[in-house]
N, C-alpha and C. Protein backbone atom coordinates (compact mmCIF):
# COMPACT_ATOMS: atom_id res chain seq x y z
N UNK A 1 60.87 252.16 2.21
CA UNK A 1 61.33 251.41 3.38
C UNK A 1 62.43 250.40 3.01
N UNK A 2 62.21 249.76 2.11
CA UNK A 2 62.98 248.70 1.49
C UNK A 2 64.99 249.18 1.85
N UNK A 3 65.23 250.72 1.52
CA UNK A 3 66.31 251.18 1.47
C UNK A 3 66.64 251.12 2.68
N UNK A 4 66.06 250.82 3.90
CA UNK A 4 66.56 250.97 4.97
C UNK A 4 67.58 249.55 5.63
N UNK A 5 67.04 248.83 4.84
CA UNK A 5 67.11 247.09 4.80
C UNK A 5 68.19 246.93 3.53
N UNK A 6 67.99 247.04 2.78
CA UNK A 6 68.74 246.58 1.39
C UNK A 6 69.34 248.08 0.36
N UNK A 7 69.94 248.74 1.48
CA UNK A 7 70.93 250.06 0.66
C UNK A 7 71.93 249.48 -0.10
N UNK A 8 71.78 250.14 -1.59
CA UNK A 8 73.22 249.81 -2.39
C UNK A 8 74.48 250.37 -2.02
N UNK A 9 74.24 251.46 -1.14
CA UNK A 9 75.16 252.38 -0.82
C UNK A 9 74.34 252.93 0.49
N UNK A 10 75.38 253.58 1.20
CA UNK A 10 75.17 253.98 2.96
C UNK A 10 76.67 255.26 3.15
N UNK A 11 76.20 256.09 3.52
CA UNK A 11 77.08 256.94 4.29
C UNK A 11 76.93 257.15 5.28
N UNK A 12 78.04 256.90 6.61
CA UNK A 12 78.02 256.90 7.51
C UNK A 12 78.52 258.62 8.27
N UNK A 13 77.86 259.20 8.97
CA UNK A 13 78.59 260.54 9.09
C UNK A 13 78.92 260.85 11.07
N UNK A 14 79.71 261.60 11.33
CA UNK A 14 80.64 261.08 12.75
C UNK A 14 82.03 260.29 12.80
N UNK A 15 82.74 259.84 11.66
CA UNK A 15 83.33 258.58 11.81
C UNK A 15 84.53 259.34 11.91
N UNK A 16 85.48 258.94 12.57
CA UNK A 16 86.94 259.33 12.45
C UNK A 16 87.78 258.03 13.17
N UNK A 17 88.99 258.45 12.76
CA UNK A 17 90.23 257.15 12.37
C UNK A 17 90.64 258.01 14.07
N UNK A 18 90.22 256.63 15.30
CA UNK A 18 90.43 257.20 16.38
C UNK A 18 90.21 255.68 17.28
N UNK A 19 90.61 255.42 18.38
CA UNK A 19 90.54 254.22 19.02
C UNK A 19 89.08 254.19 19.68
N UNK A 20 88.36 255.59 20.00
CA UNK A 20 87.41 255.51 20.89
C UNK A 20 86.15 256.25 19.83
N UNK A 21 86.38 256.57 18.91
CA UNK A 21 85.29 256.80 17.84
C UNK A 21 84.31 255.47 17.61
N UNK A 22 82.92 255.78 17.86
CA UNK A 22 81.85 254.96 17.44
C UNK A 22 81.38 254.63 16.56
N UNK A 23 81.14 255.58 15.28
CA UNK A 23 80.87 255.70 14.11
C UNK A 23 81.94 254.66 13.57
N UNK A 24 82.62 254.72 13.35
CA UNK A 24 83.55 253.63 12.85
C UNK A 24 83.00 252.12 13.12
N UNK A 25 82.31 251.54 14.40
CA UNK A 25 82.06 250.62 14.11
C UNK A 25 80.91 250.11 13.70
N UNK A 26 79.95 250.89 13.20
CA UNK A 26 78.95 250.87 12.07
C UNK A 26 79.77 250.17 10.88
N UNK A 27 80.80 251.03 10.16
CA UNK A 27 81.37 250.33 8.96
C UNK A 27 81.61 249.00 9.79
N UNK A 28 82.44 248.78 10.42
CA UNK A 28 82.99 247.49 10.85
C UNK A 28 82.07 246.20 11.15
N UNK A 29 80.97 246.78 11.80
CA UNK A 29 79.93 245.79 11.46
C UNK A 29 79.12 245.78 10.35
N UNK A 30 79.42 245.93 9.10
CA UNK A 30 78.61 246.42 7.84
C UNK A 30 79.61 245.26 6.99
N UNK A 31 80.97 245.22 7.05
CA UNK A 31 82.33 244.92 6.75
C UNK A 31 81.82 243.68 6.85
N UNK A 32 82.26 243.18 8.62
CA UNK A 32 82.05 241.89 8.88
C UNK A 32 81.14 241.02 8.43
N UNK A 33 80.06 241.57 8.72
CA UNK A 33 78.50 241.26 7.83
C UNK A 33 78.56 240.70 6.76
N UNK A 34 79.36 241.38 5.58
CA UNK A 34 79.56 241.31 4.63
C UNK A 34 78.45 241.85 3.45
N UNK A 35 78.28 242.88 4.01
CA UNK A 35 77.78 244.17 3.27
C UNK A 35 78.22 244.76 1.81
N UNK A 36 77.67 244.66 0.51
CA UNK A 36 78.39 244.48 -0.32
C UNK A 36 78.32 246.14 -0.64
N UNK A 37 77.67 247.11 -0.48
CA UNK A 37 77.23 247.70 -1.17
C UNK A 37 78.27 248.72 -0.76
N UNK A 38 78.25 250.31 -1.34
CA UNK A 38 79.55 251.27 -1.07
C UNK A 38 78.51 251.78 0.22
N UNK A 39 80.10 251.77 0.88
CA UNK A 39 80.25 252.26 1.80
C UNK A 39 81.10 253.93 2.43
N UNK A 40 80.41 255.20 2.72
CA UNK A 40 80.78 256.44 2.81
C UNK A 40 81.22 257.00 3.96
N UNK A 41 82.84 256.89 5.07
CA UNK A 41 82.91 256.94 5.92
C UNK A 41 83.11 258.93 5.33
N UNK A 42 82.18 259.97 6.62
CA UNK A 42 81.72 261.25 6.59
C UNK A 42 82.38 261.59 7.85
N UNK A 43 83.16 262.57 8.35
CA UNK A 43 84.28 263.08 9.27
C UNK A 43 84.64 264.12 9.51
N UNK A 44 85.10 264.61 10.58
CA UNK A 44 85.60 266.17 10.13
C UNK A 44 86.89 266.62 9.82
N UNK A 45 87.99 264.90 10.14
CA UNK A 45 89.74 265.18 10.37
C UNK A 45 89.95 264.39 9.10
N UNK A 46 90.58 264.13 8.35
CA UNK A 46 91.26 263.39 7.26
C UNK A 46 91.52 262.34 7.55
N UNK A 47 91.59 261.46 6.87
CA UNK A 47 92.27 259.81 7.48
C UNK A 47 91.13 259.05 6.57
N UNK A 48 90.95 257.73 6.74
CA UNK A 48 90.79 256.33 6.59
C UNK A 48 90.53 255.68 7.68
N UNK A 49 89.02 254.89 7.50
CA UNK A 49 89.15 253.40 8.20
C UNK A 49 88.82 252.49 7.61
N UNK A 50 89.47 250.95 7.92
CA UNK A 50 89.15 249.71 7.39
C UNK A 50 89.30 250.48 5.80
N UNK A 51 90.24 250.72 5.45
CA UNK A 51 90.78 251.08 4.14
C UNK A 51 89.87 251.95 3.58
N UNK A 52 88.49 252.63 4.11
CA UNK A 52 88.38 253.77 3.46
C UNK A 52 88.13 255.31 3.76
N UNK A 53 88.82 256.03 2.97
CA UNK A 53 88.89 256.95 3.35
C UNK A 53 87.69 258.23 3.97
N UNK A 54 87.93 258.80 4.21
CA UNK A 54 87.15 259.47 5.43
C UNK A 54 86.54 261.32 4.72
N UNK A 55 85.11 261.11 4.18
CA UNK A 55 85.20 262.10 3.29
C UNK A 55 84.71 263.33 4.18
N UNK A 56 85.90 264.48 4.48
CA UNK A 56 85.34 265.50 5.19
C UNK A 56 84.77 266.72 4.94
N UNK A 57 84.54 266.44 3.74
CA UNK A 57 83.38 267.56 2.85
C UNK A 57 82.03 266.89 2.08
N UNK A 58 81.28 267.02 3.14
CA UNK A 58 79.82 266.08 2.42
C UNK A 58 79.24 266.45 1.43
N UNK A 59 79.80 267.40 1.33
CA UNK A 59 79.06 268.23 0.02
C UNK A 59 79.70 267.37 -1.66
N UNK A 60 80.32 267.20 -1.21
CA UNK A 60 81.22 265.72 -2.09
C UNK A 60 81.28 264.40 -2.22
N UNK A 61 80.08 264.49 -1.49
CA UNK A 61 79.83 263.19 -1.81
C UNK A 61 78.33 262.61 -3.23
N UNK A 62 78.57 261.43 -3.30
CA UNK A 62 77.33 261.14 -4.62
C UNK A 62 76.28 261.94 -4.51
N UNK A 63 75.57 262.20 -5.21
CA UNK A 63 74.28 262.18 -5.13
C UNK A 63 73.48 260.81 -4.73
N UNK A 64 72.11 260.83 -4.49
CA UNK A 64 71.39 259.76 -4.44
C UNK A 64 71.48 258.17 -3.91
N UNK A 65 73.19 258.58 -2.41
CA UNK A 65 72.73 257.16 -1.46
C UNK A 65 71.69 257.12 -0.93
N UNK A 66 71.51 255.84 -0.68
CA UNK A 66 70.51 255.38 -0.38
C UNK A 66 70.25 255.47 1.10
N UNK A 67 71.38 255.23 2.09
CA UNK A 67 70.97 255.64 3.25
C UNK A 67 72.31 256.14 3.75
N UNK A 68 71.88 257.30 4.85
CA UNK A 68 72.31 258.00 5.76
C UNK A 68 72.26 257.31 7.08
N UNK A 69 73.30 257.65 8.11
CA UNK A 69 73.28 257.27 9.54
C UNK A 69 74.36 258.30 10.13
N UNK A 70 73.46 258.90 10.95
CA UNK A 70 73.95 259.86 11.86
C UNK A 70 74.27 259.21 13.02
N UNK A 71 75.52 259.63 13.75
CA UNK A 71 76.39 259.96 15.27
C UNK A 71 77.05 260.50 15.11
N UNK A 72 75.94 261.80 15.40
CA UNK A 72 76.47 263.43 15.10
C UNK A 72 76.23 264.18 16.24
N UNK A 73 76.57 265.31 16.65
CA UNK A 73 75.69 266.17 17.87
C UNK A 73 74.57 266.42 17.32
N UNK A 74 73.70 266.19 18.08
CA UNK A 74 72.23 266.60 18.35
C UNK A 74 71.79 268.29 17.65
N UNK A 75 72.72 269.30 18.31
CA UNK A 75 72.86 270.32 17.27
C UNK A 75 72.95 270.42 15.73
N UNK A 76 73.87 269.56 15.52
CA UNK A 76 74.49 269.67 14.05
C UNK A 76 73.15 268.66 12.74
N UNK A 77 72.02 267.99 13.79
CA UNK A 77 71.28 266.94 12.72
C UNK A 77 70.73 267.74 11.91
N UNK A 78 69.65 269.21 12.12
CA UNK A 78 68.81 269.92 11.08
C UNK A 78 69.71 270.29 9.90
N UNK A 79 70.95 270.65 9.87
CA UNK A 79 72.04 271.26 9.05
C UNK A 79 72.55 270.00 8.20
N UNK A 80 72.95 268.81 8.83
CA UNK A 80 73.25 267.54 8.12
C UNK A 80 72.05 266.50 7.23
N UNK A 81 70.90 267.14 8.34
CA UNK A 81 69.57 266.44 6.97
C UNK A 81 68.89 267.82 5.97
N UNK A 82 69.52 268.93 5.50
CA UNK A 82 69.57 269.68 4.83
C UNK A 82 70.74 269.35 3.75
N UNK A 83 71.51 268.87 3.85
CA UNK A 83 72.56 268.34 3.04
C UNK A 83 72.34 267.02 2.71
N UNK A 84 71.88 266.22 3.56
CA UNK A 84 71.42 265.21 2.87
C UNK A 84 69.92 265.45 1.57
N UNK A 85 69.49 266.25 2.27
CA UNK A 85 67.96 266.15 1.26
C UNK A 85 68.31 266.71 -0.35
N UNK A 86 69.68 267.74 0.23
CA UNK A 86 70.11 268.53 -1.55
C UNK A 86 71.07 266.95 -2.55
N UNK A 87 71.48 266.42 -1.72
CA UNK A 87 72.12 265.09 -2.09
C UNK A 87 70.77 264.11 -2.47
N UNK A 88 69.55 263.92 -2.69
CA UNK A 88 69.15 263.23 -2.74
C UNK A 88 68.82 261.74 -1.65
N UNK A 89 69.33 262.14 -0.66
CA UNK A 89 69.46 261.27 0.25
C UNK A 89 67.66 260.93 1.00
N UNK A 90 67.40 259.95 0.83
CA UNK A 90 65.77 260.45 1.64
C UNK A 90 65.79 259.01 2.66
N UNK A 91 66.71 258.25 3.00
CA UNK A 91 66.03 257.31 4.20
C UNK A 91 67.56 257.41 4.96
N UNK A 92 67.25 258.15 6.32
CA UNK A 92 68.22 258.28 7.42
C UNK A 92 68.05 257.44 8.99
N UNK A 93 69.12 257.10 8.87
CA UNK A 93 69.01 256.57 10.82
C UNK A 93 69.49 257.53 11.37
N UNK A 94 69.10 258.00 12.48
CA UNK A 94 69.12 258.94 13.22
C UNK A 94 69.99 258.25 14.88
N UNK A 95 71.41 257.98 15.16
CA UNK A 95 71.62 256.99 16.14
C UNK A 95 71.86 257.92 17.31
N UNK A 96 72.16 259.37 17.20
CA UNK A 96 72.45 260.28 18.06
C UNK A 96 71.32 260.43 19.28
N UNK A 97 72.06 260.22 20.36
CA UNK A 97 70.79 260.89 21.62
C UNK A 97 70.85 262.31 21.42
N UNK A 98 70.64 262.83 22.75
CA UNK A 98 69.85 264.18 23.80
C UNK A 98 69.18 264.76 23.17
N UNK A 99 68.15 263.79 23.19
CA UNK A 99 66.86 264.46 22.42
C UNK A 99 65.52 264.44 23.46
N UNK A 100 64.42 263.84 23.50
CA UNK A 100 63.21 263.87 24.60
C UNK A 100 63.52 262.42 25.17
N UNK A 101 64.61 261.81 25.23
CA UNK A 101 64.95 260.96 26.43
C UNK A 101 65.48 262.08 27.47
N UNK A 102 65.48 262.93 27.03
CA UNK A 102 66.35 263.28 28.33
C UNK A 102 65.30 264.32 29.05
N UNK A 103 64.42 265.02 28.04
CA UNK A 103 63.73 265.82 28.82
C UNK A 103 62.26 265.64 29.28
N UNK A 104 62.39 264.76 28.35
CA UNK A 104 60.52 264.17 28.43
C UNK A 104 59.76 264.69 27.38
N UNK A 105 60.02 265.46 26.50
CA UNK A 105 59.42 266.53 25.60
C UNK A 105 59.73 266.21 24.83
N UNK A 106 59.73 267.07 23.67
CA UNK A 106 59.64 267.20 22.06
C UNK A 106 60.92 268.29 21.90
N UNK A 107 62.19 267.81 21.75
CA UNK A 107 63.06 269.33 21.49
C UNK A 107 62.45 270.28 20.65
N UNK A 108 63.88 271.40 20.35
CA UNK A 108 63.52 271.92 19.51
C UNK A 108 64.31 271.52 17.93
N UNK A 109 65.44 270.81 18.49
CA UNK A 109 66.21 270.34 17.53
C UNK A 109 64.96 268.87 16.65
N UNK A 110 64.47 268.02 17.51
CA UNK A 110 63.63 267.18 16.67
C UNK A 110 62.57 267.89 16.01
N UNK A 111 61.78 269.14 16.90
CA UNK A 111 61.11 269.16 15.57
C UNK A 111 61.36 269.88 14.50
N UNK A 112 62.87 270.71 14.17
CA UNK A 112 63.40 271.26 13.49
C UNK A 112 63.38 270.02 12.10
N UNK A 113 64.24 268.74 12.61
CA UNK A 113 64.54 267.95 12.13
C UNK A 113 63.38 266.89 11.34
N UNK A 114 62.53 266.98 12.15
CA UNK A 114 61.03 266.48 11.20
C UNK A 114 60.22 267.49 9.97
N UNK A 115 60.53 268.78 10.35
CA UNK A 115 60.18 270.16 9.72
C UNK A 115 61.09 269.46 8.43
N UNK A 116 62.17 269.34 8.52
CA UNK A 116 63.36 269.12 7.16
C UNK A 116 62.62 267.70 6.00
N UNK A 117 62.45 266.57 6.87
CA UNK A 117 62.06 265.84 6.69
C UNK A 117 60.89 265.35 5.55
N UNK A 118 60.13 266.56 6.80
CA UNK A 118 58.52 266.27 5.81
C UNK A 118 58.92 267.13 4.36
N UNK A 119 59.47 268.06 4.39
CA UNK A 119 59.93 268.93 3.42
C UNK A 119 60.54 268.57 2.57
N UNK A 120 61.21 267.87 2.63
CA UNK A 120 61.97 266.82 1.45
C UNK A 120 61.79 265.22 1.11
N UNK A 121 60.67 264.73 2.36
CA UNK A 121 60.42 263.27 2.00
C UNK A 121 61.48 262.42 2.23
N UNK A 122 61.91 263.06 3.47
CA UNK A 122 62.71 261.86 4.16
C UNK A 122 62.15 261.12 5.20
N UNK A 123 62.45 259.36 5.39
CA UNK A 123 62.10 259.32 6.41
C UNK A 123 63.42 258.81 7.34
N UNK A 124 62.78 258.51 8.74
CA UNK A 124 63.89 258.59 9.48
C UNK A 124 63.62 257.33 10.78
N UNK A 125 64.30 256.72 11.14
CA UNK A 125 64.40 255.41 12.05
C UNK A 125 65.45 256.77 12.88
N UNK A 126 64.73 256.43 14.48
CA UNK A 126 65.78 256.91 15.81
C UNK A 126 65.04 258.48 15.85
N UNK A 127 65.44 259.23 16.89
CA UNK A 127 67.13 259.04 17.20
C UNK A 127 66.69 258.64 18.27
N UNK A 128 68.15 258.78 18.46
CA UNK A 128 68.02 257.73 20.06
C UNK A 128 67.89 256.47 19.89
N UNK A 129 68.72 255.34 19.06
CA UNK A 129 68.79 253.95 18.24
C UNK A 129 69.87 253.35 17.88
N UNK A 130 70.13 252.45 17.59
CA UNK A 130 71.14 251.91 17.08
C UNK A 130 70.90 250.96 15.65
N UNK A 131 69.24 251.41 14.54
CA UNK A 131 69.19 251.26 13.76
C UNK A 131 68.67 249.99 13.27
N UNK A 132 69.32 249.54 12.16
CA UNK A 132 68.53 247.97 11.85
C UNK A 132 70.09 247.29 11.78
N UNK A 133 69.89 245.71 11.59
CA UNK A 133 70.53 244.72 11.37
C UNK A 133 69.51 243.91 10.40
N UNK A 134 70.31 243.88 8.93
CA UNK A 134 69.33 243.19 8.06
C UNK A 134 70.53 241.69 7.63
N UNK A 135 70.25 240.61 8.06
CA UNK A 135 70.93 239.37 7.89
C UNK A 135 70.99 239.12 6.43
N UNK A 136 70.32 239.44 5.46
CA UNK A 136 69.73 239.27 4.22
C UNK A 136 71.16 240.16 3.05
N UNK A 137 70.90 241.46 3.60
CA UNK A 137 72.09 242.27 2.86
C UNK A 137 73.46 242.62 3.80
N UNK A 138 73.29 242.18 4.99
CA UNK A 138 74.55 242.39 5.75
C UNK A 138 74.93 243.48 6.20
N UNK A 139 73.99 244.67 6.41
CA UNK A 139 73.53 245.65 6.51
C UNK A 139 73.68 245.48 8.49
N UNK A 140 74.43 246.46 9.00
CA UNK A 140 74.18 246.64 10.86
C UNK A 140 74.81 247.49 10.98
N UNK A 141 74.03 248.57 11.55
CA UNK A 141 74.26 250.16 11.75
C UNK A 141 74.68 250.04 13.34
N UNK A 142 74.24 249.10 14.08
CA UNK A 142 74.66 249.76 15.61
C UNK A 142 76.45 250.34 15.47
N UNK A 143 76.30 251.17 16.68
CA UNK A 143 77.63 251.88 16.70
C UNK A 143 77.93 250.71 17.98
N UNK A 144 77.66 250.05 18.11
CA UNK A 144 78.63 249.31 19.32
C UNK A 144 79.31 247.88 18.86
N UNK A 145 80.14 247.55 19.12
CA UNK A 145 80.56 246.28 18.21
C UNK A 145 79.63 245.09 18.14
N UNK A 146 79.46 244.58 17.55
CA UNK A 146 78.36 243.06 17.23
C UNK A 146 79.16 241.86 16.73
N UNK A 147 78.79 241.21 17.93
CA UNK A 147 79.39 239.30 17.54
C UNK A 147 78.60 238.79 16.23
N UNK A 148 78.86 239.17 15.27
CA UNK A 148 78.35 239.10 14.07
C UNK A 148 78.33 237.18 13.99
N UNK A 149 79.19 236.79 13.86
CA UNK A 149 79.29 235.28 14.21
C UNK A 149 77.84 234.60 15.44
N UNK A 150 77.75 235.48 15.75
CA UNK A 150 76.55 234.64 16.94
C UNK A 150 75.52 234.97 16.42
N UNK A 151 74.94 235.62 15.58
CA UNK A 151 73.71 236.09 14.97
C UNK A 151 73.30 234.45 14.26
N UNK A 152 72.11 234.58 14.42
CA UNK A 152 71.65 233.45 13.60
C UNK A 152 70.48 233.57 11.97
N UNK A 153 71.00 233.48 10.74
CA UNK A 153 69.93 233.91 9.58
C UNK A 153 68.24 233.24 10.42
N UNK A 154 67.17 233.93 9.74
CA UNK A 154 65.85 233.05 9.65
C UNK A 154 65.37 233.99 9.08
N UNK A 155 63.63 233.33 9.67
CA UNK A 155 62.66 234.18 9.04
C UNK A 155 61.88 235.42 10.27
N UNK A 156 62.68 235.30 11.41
CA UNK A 156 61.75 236.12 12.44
C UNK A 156 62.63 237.76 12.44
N UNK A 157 61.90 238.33 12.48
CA UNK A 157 62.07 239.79 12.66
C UNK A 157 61.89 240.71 13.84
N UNK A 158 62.14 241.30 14.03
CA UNK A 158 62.36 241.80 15.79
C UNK A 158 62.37 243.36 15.82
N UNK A 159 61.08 243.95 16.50
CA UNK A 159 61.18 245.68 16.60
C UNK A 159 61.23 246.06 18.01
N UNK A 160 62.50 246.81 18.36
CA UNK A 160 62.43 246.74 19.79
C UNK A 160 62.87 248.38 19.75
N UNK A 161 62.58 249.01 20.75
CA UNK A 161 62.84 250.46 21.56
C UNK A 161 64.22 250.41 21.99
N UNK A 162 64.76 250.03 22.34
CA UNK A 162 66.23 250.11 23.58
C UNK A 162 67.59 249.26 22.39
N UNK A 163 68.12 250.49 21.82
CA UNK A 163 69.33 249.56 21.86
C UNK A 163 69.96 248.41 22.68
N UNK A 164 69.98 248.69 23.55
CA UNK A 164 71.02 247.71 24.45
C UNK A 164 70.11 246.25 24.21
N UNK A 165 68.32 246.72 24.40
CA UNK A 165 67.86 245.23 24.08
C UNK A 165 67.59 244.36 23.21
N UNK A 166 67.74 245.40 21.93
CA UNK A 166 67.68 244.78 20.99
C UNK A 166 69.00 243.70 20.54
N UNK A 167 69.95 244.23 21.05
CA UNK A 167 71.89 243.33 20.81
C UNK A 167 71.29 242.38 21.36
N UNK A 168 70.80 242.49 22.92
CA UNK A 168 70.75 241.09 23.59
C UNK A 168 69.62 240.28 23.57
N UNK A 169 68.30 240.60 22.38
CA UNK A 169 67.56 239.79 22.25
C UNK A 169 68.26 238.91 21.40
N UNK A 170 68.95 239.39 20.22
CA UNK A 170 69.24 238.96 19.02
C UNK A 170 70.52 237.75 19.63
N UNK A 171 71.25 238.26 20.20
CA UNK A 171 71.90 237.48 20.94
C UNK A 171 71.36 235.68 21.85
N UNK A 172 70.28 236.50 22.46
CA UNK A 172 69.51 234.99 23.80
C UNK A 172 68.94 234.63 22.42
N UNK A 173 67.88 235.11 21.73
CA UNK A 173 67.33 234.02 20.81
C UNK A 173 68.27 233.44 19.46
N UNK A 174 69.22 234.00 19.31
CA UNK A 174 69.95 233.00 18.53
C UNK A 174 70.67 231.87 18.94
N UNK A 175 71.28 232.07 20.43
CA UNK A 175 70.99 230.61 21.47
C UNK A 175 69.90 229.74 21.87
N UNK A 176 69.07 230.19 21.37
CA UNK A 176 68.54 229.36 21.41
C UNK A 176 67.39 228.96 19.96
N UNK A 177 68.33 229.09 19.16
CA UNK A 177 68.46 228.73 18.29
C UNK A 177 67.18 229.23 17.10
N UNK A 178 66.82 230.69 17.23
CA UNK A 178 65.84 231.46 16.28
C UNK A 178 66.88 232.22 15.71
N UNK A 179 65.97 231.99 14.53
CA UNK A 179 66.79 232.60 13.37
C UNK A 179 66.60 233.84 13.13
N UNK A 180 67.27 235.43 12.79
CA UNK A 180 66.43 236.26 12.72
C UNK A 180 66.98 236.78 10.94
N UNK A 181 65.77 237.68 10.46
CA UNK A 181 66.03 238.06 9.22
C UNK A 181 66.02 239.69 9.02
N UNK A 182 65.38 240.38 10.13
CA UNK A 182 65.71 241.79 10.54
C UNK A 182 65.31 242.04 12.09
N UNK A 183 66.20 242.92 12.51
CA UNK A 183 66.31 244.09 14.14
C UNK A 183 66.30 245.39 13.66
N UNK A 184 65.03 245.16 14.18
CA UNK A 184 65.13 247.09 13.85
C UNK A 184 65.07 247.86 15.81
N UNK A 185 65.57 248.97 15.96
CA UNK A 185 65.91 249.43 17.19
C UNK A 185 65.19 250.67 16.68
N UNK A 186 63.84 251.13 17.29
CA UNK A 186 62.89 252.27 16.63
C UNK A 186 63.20 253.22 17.30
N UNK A 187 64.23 253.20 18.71
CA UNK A 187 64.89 254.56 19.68
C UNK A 187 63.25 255.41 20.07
N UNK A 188 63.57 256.86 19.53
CA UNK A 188 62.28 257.72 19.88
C UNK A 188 61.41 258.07 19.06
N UNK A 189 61.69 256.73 17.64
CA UNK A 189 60.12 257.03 16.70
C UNK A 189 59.58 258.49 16.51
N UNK A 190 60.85 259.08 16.04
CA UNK A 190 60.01 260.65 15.86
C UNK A 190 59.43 260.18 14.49
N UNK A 191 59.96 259.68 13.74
CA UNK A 191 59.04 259.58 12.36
C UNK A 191 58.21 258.14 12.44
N UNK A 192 59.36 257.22 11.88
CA UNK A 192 58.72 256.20 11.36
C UNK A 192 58.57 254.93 12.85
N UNK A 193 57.28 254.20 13.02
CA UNK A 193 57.11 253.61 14.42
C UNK A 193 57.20 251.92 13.82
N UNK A 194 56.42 251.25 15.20
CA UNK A 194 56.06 250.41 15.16
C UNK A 194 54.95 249.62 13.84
N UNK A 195 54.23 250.74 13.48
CA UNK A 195 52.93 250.10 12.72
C UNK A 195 53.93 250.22 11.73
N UNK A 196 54.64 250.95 11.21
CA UNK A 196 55.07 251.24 9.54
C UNK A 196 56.10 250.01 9.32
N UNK A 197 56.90 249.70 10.65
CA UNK A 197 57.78 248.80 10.28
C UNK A 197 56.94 247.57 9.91
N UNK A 198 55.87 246.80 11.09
CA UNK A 198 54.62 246.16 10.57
C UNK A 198 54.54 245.67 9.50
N UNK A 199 54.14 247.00 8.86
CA UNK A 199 53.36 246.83 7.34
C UNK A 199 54.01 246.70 6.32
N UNK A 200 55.61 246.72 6.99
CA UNK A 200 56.85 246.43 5.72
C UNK A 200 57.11 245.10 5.59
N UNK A 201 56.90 244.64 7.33
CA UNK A 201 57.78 243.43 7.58
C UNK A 201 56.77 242.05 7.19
N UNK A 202 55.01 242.46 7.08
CA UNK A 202 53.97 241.59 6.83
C UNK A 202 54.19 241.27 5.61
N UNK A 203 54.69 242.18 4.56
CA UNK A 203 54.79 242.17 3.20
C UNK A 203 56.28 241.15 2.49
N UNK A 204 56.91 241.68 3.74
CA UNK A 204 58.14 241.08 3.29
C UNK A 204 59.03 239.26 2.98
């Protein structure tokens, strides 16, 4: 669990050098943060953002980052956490929807994607999320931009379902003046839930 919070390294995959690309501002809030660790922008067109370049053959990338974050199509996740698992990759955010928000069910793509999972000992935060924000390593996966400046450090920690509410808890309670030290956004908890984050965050 720890890797999900404090990655030495993170590859981001979706990202392209584009005005309306999302993935990109994962790095950018990772950047701002001041996220020390390497950072892997994953793509399908060539280019660079925020000075780094954009690797469009994953198969080339390290072995053994520490974390993965998908905003990928929903199709393409069983095939991309098969490449992650031969990479050594084992703790992924999953930020991509149209999955059982939309139908009420269990796709077939999630349980393809848990099938991969259990099989290689990955685990997985989302989909359907916008991930964690760890104040500690500077670590913030949401794909939507973050007033990084309005965040406030502490010791309170925050597990919420809904992207959108998790930005704006972190937001009202740092006006009013709580400090936070992780946001985690658990989306549709196909793997890892509420109790596991718990038993990380009691320890922590």
């Amino acid at each position: 669990m720890q890797q999900f919070f404090h990655p030495t390294s993170i590859a981001v995959f979706g990202v392209a050098d584009s005005p309306k690309n999302l993935a990109k501002n994962i790095i950018s809030n990772c950047l701002e943060m001041g996220f020390k660790g390497q950072v892997y922008p994953v793509g399908k067109s060539p280019g660079a953002v925020y000075g780094l370049p954009i690797i469009t053959d994953p198969k080339t990338l390290p072995e053994h980052i520490d974390l993965a974050v998908f905003l990928i199509p929903a199709r393409s996740i069983p095939e991309t956490m098969r490449l992650c698992a031969r990479k050594g990759i084992r703790h992924v955010i999953i930020s991509s929807g149209g999955f059982r928000e939309l139908t009420g069910s269990t796709s077939n793509e999630e349980m393809e994607i848990l099938k991969v999972a259990r099989r290689n000992g990955i685990r997985i935060i989302g989909p359907n999320c916008i991930g964690v924000i760890c104040t500690g390593s500077g670590l913030c996966t949401p794909f939507n931009p973050i007033q990084v400046k309005k965040l406030r450090k502490g010791p309170v920690s925050i597990i919420v379902q809904s992207g959108g509410v998790t930005t704006q808890c972190a937001y009202y309670f740092s006006d009013e003046y709580v400090g936070f030290s992780k946001i985690i956004s658990a989306g549709n908890k196909l793997d890892l839930n509420e109790i596991d984050f718990l038993e990380y965050l009691i320890k922590d």
